[in-house]
Protein backbone atom coordinates (compact mmCIF):
# COMPACT_ATOMS: atom_id res chain seq x y z
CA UNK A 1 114.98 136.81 133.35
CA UNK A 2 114.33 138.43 130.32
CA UNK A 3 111.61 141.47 130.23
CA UNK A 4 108.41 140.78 128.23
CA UNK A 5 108.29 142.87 125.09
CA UNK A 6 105.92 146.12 125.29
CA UNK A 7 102.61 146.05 123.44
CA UNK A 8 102.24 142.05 122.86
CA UNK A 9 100.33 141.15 119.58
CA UNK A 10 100.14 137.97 119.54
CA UNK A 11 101.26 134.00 121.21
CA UNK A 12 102.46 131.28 118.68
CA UNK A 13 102.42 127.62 120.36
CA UNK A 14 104.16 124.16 119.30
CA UNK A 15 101.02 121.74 119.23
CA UNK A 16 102.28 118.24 120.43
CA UNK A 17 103.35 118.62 123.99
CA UNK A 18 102.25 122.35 124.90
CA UNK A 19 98.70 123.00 123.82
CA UNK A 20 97.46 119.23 123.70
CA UNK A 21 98.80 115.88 125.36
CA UNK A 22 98.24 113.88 122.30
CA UNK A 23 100.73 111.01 123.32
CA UNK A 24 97.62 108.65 123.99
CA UNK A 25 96.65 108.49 121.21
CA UNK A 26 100.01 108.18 119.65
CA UNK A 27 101.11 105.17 122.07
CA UNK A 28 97.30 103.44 121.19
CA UNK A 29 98.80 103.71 117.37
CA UNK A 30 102.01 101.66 118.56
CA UNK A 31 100.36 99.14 120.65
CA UNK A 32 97.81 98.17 117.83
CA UNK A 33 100.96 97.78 115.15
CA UNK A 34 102.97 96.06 118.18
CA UNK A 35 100.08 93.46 117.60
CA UNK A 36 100.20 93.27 113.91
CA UNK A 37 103.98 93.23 113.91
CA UNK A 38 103.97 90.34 116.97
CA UNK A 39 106.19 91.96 119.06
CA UNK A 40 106.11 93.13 122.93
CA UNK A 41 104.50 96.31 123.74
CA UNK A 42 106.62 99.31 125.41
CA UNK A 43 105.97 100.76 128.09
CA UNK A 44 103.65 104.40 127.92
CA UNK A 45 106.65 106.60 129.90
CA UNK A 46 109.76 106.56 127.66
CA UNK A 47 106.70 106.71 124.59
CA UNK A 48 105.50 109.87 125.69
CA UNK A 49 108.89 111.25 126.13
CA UNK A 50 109.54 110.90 122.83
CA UNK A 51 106.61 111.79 120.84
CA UNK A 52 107.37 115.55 119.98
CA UNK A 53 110.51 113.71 117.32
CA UNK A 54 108.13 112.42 115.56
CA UNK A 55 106.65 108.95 114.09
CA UNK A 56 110.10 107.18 113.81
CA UNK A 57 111.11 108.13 117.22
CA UNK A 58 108.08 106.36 118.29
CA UNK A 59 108.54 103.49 116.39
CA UNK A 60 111.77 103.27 117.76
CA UNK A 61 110.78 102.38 121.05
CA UNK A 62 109.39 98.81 120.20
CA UNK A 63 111.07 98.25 116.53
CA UNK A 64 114.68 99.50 117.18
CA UNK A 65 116.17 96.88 116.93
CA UNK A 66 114.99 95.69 112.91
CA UNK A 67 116.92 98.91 112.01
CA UNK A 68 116.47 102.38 110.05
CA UNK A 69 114.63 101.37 106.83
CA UNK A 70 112.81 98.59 108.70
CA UNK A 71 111.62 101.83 110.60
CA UNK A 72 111.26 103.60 107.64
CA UNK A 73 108.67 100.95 105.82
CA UNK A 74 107.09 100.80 109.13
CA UNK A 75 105.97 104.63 109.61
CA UNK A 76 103.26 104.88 107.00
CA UNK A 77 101.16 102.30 108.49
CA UNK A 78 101.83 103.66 111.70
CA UNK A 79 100.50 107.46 110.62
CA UNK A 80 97.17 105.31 108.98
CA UNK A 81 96.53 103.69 112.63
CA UNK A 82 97.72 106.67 114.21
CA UNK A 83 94.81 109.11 112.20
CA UNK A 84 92.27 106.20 113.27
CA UNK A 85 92.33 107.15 116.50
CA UNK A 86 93.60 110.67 116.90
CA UNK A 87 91.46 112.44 119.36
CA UNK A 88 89.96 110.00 120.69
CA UNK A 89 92.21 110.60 123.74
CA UNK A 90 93.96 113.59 123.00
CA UNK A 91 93.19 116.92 125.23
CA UNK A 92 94.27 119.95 125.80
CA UNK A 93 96.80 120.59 128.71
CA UNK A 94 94.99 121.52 131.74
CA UNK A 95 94.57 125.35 131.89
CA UNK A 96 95.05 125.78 128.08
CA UNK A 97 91.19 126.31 127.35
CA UNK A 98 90.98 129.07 130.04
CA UNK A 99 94.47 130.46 128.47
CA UNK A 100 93.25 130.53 124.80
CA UNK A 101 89.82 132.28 125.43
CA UNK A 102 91.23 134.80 127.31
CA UNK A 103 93.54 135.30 125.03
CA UNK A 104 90.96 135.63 122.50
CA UNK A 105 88.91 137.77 124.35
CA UNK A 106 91.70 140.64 124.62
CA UNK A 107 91.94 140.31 121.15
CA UNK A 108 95.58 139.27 120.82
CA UNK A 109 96.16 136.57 117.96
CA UNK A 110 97.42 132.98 118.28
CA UNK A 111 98.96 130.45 116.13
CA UNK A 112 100.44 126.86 116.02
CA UNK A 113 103.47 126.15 114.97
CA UNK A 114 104.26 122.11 114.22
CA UNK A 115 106.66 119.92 113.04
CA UNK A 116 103.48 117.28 112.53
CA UNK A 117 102.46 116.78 109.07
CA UNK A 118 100.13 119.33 107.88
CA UNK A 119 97.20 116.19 107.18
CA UNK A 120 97.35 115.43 110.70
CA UNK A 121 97.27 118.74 111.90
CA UNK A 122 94.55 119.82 110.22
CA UNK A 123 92.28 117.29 110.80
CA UNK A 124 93.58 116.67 114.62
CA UNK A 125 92.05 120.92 115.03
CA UNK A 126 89.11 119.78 113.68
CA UNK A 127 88.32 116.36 115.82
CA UNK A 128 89.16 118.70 118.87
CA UNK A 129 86.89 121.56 117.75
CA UNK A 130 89.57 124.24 117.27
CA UNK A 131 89.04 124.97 113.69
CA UNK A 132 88.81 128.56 112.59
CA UNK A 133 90.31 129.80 116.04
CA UNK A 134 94.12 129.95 115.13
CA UNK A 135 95.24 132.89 113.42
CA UNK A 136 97.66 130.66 111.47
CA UNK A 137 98.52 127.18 111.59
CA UNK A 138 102.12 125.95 109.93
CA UNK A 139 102.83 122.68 110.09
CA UNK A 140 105.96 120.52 109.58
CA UNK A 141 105.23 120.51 105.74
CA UNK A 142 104.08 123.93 105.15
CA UNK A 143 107.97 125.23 103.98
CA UNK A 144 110.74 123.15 103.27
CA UNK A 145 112.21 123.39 106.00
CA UNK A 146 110.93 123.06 110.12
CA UNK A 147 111.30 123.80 113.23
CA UNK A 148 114.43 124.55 114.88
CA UNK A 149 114.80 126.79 111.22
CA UNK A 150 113.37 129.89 112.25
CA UNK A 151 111.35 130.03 108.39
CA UNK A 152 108.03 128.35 110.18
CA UNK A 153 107.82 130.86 112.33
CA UNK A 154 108.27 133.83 110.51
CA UNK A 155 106.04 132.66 108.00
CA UNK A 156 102.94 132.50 111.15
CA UNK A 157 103.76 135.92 112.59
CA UNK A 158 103.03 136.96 108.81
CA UNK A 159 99.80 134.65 108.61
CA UNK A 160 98.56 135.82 111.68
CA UNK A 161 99.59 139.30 110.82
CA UNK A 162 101.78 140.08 113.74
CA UNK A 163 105.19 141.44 114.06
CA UNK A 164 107.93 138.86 115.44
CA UNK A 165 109.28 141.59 117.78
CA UNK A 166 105.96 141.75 119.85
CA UNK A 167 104.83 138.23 119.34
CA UNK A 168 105.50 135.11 121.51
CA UNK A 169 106.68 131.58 121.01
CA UNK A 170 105.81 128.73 123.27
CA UNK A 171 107.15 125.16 123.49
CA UNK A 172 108.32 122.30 125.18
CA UNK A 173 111.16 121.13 123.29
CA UNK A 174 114.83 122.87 122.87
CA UNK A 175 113.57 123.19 118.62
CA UNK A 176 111.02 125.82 119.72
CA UNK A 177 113.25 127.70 121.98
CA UNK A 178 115.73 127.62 118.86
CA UNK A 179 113.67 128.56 116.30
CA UNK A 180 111.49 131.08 118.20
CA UNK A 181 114.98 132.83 119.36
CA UNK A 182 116.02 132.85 115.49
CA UNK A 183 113.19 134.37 114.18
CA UNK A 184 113.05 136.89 117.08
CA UNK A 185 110.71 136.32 118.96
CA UNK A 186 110.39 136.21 123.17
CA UNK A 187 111.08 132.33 123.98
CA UNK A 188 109.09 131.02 126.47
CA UNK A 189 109.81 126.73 127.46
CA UNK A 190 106.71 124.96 129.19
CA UNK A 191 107.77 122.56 132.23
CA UNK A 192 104.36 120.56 131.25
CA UNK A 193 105.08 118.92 127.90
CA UNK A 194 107.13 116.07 126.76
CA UNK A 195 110.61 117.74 126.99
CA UNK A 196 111.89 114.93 124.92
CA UNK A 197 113.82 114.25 128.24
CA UNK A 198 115.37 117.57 128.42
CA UNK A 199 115.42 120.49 131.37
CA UNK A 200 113.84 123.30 129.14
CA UNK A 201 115.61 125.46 132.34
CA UNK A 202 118.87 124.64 130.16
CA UNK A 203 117.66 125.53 126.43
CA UNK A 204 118.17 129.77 126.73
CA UNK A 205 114.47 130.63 126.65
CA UNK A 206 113.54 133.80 127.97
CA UNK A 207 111.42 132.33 130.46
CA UNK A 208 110.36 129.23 131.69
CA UNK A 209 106.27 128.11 132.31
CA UNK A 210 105.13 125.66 134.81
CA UNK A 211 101.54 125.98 133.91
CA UNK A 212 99.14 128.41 131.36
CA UNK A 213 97.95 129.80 133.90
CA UNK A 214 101.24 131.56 134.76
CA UNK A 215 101.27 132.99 131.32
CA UNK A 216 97.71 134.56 131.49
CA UNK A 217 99.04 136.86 134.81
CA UNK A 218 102.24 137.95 132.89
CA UNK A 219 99.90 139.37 130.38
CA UNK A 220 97.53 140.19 132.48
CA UNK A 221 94.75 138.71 131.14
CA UNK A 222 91.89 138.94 133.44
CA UNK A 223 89.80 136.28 133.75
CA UNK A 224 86.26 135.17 131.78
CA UNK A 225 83.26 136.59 133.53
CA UNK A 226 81.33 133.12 133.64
């Protein structure tokens, strides 16, 4: 297992699937266009697996079989019912509160890295009272190009005004662990998220998480004084 890096400046975290279980609220967007579409409803489990590909991979699950441009037509209505009820179910991943204030409070920085459209993002940190925390947020249409291109990370270590080296990136699918690696950063895969059906014990990172709280000890991070 690779060493931590010396003199840590700062954490960068995928959204979907590592800071916030948001597939709720993403399988209530399918179910209510399952019923204007007419068609059968899938099941929550192979939903949630999926949800860190994206709106189309979501779609898939219950409209495979019209095809790819059916898919295609379909996503924009799905994204409308989908912002109707973000965060009405969505929260964060049990022990990531505790992790992000301490992190806070030894005055490292933190930042979001997404492949989820920059709208959604935005306004998803706001519903679930995060705004203004993050030292940077990029989302999946900040640059040209997303995660696993290493560009959306480098561009939050500069936002958040940290140096790649001595900064960490955190996810739960194999992109993170790609991109992280690229940009040169110490990978770290959580055993928690979506995994997109993946062992993250297989995707290189540095180190695999089973839970925030494991993360807070390697950094030693004491705890809040309530």
């Amino acid at each position: 297992m690779k060493p931590l890096p010396g003199n840590i400046e700062g954490v960068l975290f995928d959204l979907d699937g590592t800071l916030l279980d948001s597939a709720p609220d993403l399988y209530a967007a399918l179910l209510a266009q399952c019923a204007e579409e007419g068609v059968p409803s899938p099941p929550y489990a192979p939903v949630r697996e999926v949800v860190s590909r994206g709106a189309r991979a979501v779609l898939r699950c219950a409209f495979a079989e019209r095809g790819e441009p059916a898919l295609e037509a379909l996503t924009p209505r799905y994204l409308q019912l989908y912002q109707d009820v973000m965060g009405q179910q969505t929260r964060a991943f049990d022990g990531i509160d505790d992790l992000l204030a301490r992190v806070e409070a030894h005055c490292l920085r933190w930042g979001i890295v997404t492949n989820k459209a920059a709208f959604l993002t935005d306004e998803l940190i706001r519903r679930i009272g995060w705004t203004g925390r993050a030292s940077a947020v990029v989302s999946g249409d900040t640059l040209a190009v997303k995660k696993p291109d290493p560009a959306p990370v480098l561009l939050a270590c500069e936002r958040a005004g940290v140096a790649a080296a001595r900064t960490l990136f955190i996810g739960d699918d194999r992109r993170d662990i790609v991109a992280g690696a690229a940009a040169g950063l110490y990978t770290m895969a959580v055993s928690w998220g979506y995994l997109d059906g993946g062992d993250p014990h297989t995707w290189g990172a540095d180190r695999v998480l089973d839970h925030p709280a494991e993360l807070a000890e390697l950094l030693q991070l004491q705890p809040l004084v309530a």
